[in-house]
Protein backbone atom coordinates (compact mmCIF):
# COMPACT_ATOMS: atom_id res chain seq x y z
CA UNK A 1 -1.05 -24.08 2.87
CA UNK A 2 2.47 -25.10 2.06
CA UNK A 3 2.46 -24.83 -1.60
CA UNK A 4 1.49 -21.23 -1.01
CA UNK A 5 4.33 -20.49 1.33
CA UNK A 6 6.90 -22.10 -0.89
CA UNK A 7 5.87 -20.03 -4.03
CA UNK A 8 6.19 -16.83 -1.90
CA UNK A 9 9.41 -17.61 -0.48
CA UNK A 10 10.50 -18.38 -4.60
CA UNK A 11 8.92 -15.33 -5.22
CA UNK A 12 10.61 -13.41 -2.23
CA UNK A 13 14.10 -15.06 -3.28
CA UNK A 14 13.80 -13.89 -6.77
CA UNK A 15 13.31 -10.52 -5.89
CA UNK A 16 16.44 -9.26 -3.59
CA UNK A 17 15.64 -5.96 -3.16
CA UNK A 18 12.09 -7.30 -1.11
CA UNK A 19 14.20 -9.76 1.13
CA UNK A 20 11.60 -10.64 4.82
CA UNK A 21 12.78 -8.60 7.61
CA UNK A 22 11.40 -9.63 11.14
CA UNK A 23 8.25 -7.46 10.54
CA UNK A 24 7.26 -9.11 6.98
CA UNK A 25 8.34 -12.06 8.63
CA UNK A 26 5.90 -11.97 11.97
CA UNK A 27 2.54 -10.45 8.95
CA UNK A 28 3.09 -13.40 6.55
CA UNK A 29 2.92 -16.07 10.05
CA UNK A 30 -0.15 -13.99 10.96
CA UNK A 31 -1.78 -14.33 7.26
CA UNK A 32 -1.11 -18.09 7.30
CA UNK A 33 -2.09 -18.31 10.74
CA UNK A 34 -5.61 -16.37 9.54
CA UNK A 35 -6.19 -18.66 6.49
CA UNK A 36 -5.79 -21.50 8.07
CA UNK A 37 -8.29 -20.61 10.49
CA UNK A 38 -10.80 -19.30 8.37
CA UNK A 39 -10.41 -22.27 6.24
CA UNK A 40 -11.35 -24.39 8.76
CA UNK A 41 -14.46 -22.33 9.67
CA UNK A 42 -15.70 -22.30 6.21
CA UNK A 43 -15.40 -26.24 6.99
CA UNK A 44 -17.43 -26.17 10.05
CA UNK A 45 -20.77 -25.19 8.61
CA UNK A 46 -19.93 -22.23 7.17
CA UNK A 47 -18.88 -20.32 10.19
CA UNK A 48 -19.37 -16.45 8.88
CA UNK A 49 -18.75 -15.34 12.32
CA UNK A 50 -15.37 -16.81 13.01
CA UNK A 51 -14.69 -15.51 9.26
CA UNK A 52 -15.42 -12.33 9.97
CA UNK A 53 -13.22 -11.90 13.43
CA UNK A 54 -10.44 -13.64 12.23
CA UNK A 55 -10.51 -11.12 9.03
CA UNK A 56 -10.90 -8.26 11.42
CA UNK A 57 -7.94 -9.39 12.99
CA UNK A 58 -6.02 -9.97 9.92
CA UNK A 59 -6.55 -5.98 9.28
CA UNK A 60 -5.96 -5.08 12.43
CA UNK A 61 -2.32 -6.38 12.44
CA UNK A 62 -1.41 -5.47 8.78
CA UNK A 63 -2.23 -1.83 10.06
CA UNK A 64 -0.45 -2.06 12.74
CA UNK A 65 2.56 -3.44 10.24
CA UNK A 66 2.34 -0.44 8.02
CA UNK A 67 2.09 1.74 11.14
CA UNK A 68 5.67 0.46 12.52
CA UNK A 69 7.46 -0.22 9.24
CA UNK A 70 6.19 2.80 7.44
CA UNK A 71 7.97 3.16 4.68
CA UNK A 72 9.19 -0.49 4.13
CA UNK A 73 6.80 -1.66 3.43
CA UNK A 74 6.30 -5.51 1.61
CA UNK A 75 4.46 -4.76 -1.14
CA UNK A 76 3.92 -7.66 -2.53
CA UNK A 77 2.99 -9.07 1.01
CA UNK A 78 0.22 -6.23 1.35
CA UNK A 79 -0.66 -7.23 -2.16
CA UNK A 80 -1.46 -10.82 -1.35
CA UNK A 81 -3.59 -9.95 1.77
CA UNK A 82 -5.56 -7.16 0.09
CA UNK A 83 -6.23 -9.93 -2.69
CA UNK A 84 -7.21 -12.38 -0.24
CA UNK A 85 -9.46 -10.54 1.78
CA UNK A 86 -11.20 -9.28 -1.12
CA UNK A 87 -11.43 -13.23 -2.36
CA UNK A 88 -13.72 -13.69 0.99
CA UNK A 89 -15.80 -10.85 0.69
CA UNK A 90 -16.96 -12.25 -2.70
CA UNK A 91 -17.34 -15.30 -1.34
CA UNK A 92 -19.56 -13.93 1.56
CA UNK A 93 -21.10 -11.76 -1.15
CA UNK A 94 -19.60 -8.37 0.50
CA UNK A 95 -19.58 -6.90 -2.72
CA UNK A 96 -19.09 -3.26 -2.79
CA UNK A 97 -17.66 -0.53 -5.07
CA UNK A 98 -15.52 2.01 -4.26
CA UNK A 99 -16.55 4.47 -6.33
CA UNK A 100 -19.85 4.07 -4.68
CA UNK A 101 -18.30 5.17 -1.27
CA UNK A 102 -16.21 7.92 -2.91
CA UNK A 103 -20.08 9.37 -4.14
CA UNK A 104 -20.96 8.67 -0.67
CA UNK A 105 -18.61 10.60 1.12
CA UNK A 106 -18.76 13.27 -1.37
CA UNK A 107 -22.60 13.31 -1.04
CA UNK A 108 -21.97 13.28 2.93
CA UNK A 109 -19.99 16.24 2.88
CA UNK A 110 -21.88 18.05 0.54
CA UNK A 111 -25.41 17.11 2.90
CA UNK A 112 -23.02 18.51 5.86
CA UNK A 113 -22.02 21.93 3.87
CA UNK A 114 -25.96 22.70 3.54
């Protein structure tokens, strides 16, 4: 979607101390690359398993971008794929709460204790 990527280059340019390094540079490709692709498999019948792999992959690389940039991280970048990825799991109605799995993994532990 180009009107996307020229709002977050303005928004990247406006903000010097959060200028792309090769890293931010290769994630934000890979996010484009990943909503393009699930965009079109919304648009071929609703194809929730494509959607679901090429999400899977989308996390896969942003962990391994906070892995090798570790501290320098793009926030804002992280930001905008947290927010998307939470867009599509409304959309798929993969609703959850994460105080729910907090109680869960307290309860868990608690179960495990006993």
């Amino acid at each position: 979607d180009i009107e996307y990527y020229l709002n977050f280059i303005k928004e990247v340019n406006n903000d010097a101390s959060e200028k792309l390094n090769q890293y931010d540079l290769s994630l934000f490709k890979s996010f484009s690359t990943a909503k393009c692709a699930i965009h079109h498999a919304f648009c071929n019948s609703i194809d929730t398993p494509s959607v679901i792999e090429q999400i899977r992959e989308l996390l896969s690389t942003t962990n391994n971008y906070m892995n090798t940039t570790s501290e320098n991280v793009h926030r804002r970048l992280i930001q905008n794929i947290y927010n998307f990825i939470m867009h599509l799991f409304d959309i798929l109605g993969l609703k959850y709460d994460l105080t729910f799995v907090d109680d869960m993994q307290s309860t868990r532990s608690i179960q495990q204790q006993t």
